[in-house]
Protein backbone atom coordinates (compact mmCIF):
# COMPACT_ATOMS: atom_id res chain seq x y z
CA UNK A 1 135.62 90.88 113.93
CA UNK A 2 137.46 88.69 111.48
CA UNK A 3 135.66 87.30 108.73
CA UNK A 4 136.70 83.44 109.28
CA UNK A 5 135.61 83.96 113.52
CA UNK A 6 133.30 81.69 114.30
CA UNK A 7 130.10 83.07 114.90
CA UNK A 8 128.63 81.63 118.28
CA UNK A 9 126.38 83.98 119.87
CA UNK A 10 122.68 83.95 118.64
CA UNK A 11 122.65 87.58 118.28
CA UNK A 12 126.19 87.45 116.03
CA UNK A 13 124.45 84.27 114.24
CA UNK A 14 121.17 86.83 113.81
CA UNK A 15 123.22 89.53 112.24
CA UNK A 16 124.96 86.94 110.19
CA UNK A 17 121.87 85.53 108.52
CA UNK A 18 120.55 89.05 108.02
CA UNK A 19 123.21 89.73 105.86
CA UNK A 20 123.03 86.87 104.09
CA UNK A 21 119.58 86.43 103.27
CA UNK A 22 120.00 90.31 101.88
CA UNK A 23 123.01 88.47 99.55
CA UNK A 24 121.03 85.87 98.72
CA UNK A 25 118.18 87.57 97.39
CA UNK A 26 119.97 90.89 95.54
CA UNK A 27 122.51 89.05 93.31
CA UNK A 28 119.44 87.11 91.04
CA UNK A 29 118.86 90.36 88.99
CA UNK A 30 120.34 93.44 88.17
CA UNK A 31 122.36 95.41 90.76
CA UNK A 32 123.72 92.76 93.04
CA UNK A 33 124.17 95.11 95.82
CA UNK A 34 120.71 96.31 95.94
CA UNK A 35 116.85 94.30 96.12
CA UNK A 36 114.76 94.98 92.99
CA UNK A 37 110.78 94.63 94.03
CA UNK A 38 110.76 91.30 92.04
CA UNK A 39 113.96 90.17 94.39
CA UNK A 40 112.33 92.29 97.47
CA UNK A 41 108.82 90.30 97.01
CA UNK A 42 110.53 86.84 96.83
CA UNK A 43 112.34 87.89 99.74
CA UNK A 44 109.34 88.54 102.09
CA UNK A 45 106.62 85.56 100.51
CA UNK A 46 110.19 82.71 101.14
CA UNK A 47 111.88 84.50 104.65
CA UNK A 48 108.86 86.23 106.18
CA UNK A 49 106.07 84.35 105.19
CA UNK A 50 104.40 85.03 109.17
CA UNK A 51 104.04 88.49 107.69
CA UNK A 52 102.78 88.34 104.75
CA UNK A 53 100.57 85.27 104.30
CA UNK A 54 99.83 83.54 101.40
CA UNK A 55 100.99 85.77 98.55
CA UNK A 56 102.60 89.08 98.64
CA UNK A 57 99.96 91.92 98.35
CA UNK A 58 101.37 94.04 95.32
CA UNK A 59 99.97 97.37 96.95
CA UNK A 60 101.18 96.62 99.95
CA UNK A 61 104.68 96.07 98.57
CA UNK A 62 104.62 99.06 96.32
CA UNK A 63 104.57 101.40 99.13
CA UNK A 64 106.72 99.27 101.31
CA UNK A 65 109.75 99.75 98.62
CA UNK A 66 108.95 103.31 98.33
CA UNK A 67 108.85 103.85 101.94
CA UNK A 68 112.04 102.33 102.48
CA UNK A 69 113.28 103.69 99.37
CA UNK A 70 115.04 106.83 101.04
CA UNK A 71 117.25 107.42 97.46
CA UNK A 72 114.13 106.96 95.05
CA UNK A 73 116.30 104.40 92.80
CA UNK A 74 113.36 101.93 92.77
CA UNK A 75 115.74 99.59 94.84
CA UNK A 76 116.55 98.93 98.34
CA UNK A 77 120.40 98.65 99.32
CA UNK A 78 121.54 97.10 102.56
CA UNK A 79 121.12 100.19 104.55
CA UNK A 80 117.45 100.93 103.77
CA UNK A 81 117.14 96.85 104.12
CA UNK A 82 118.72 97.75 107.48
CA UNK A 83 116.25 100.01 108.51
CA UNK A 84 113.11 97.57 107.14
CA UNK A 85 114.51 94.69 109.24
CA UNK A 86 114.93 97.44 112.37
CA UNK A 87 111.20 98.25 111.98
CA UNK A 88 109.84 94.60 111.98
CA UNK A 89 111.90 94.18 114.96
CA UNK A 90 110.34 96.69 116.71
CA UNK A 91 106.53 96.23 115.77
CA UNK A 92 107.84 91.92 117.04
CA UNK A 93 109.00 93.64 120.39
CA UNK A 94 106.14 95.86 120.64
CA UNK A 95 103.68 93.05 120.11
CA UNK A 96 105.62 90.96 122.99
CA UNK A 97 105.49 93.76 125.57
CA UNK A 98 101.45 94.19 125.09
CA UNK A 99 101.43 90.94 124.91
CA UNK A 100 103.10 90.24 128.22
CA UNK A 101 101.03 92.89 129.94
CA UNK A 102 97.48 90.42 129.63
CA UNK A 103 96.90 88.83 133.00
């Protein structure tokens, strides 16, 4: 797919915004390929503020960035960001389909 297509699906629009919330988020501080925790903790409390409330719980996000952390570089690149954003998707689907199942 060429860069200047225009993106008109939801899913393309989806991916699209993925990777550019990852962009927006890893170029404030050191690599700008990669999310530092500081850039990885902004990143959840601004785009996924449904999961983690009020403030970002510091425990909570020191194992999440070494769980996703497959290269132990104390970052996340796009690919482990990949993977997080695969994850949530499927605990969101999995909540939907027990969801669905209530009478």
């Amino acid at each position: 797919m060429s860069p200047r297509s225009k993106m008109s699906s939801p899913l393309e629009q989806a991916l699209a915004v993925m990777v550019a919330t990852f962009h927006k988020y890893s170029g404030k501080e050191g690599d700008k390929f990669k999310l530092s925790k500081g850039e990885m903790k902004e990143l959840l409390h601004k785009e996924l503020p449904s999961f983690v409330g009020e403030k970002v719980d510091e425990e909570g996000l020191k194992k999440l960035m070494g769980d996703l952390d497959e290269n132990s570089d104390q970052e996340v690149d796009f690919q482990e960001y990949a993977v997080f954003l695969a994850l949530i998707t499927i605990m969101c689907n999995d909540f939907f389909q027990g969801f669905s199942n209530q009478p």
